[in-house]
C-alpha atoms as a PDB file:
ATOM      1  CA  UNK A   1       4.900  -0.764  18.889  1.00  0.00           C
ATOM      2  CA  UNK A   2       7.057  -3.321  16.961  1.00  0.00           C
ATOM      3  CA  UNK A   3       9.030  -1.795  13.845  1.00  0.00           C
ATOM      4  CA  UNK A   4       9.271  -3.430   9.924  1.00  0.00           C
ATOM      5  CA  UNK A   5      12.442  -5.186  11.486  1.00  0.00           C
ATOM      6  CA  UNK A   6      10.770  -6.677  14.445  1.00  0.00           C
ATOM      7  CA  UNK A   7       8.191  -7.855  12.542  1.00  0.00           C
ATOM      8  CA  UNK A   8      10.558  -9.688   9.619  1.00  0.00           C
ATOM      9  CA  UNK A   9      12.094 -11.738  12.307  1.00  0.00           C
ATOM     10  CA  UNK A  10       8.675 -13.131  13.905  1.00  0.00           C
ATOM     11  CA  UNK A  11       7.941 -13.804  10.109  1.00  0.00           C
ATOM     12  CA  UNK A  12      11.487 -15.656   9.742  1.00  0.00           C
ATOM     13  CA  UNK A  13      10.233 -18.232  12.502  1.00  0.00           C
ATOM     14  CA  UNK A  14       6.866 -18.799  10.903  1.00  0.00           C
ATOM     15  CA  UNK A  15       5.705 -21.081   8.279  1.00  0.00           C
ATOM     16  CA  UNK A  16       3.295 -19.156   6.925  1.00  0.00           C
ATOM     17  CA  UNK A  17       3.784 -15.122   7.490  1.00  0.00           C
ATOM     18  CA  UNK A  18       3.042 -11.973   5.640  1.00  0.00           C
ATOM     19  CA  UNK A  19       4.021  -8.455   6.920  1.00  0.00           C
ATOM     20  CA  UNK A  20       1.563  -5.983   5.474  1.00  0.00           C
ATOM     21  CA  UNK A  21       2.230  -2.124   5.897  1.00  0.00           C
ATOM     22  CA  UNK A  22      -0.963   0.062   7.758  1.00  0.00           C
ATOM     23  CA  UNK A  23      -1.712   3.314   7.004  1.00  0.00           C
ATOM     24  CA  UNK A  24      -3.204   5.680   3.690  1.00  0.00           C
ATOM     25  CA  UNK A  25      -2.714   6.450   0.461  1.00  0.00           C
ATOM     26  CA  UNK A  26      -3.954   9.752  -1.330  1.00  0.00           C
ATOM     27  CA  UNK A  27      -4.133  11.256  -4.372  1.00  0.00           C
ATOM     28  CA  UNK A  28      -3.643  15.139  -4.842  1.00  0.00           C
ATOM     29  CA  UNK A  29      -4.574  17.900  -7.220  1.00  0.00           C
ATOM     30  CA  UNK A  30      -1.486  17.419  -9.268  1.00  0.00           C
ATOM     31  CA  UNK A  31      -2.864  13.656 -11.006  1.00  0.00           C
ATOM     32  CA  UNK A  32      -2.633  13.743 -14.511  1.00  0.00           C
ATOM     33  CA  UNK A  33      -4.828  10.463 -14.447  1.00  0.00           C
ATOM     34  CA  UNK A  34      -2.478   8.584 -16.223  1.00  0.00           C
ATOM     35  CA  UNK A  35      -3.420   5.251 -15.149  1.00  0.00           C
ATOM     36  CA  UNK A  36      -0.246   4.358 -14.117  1.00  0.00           C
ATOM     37  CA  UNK A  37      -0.808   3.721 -10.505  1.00  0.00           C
ATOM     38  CA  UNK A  38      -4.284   1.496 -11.046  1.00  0.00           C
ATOM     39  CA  UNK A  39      -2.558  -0.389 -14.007  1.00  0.00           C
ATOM     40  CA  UNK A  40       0.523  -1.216 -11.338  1.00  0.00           C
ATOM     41  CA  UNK A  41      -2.032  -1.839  -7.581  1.00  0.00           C
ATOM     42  CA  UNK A  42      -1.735  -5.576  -6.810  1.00  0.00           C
ATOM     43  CA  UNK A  43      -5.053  -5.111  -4.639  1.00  0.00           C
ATOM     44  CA  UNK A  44      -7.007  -2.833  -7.264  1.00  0.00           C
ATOM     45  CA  UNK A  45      -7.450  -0.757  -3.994  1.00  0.00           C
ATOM     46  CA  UNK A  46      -7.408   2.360  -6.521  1.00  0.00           C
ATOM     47  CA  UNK A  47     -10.391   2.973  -8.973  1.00  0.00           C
ATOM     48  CA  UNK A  48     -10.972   5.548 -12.126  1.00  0.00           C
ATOM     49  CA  UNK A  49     -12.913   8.468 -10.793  1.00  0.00           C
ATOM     50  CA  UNK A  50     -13.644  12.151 -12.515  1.00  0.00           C
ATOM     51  CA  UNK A  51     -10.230  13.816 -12.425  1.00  0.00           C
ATOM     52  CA  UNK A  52      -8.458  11.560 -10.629  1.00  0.00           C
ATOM     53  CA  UNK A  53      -8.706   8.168  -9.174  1.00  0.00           C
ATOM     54  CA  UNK A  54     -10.020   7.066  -5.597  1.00  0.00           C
ATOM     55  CA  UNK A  55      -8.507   4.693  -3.044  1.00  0.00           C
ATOM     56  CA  UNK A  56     -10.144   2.213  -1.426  1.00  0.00           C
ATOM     57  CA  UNK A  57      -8.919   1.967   2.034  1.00  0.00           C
ATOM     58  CA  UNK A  58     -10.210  -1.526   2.509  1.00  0.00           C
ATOM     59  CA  UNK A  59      -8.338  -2.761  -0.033  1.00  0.00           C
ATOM     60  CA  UNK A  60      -5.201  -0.904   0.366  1.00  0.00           C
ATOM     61  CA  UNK A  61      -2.054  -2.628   2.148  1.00  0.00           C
ATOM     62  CA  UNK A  62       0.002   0.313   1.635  1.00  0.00           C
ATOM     63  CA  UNK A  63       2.112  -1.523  -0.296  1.00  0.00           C
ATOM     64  CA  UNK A  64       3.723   1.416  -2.140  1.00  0.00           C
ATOM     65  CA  UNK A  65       3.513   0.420  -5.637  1.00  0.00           C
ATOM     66  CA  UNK A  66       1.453   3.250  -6.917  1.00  0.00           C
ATOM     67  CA  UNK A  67       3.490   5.707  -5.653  1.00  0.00           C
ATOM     68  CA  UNK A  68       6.447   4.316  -7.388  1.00  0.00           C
ATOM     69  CA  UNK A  69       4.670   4.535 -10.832  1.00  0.00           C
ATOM     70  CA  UNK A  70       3.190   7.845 -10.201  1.00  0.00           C
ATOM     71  CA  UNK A  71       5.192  10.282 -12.873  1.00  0.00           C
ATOM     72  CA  UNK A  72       4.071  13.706 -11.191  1.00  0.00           C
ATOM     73  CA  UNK A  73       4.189  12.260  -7.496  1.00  0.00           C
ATOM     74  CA  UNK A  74       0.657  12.983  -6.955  1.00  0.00           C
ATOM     75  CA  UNK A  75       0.380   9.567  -4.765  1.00  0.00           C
ATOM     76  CA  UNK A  76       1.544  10.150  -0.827  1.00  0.00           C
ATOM     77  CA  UNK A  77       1.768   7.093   1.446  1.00  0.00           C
ATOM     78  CA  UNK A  78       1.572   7.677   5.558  1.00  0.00           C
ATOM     79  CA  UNK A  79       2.549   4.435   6.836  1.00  0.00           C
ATOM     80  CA  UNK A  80       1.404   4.263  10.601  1.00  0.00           C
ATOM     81  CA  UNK A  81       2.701   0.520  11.825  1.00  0.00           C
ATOM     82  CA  UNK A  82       3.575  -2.656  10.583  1.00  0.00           C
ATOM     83  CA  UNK A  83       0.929  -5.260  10.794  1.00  0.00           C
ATOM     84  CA  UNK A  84       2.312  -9.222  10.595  1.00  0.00           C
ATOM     85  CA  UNK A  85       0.027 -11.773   9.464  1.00  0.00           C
ATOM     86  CA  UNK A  86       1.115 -15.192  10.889  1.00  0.00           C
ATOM     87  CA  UNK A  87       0.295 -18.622  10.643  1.00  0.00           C
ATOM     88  CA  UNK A  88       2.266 -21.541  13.079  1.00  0.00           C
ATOM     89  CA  UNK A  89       1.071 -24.664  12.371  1.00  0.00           C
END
């Protein structure tokens, strides 16, 4: 299994690359519902639910953004591997 670093320096060589983080995102008990985090997700992977909002894994890249915004740290992130997206022309 290749690590974020490994993967950086295949994207380096490429013309076209994207590394994209793998692995979930949940919201606890302790959301205030805020709106913080689905204001802030670049893929809209989160959505306004009754008491707290859902993720949509399908959408998710892990990216981490909503659990930087997240005031009470309700958001956890388990990253499992780095996936690279490459294009060589």
């Amino acid at each position: 299994m290749g690590t974020t670093s490994d993967a950086l320096e295949v994207a380096s060589v490429a013309s076209v690359a994207r590394v994209v983080s793998s692995g979930t995102v949940r919201v606890d008990e302790r959301c205030t519902a805020c709106g913080n985090c689905l204001i802030t997700c670049p893929t809209t992977a989160l959505r306004p639910a009754p008491g707290r909002p859902t993720v949509i894994d399908a959408r998710c890249t892990s990216c981490g953004a909503c659990v930087e915004v997240c005031p009470v740290d309700a958001i956890t992130e388990t990253i499992t591997e780095p996936v690279i997206e490459v294009e060589i022309p």
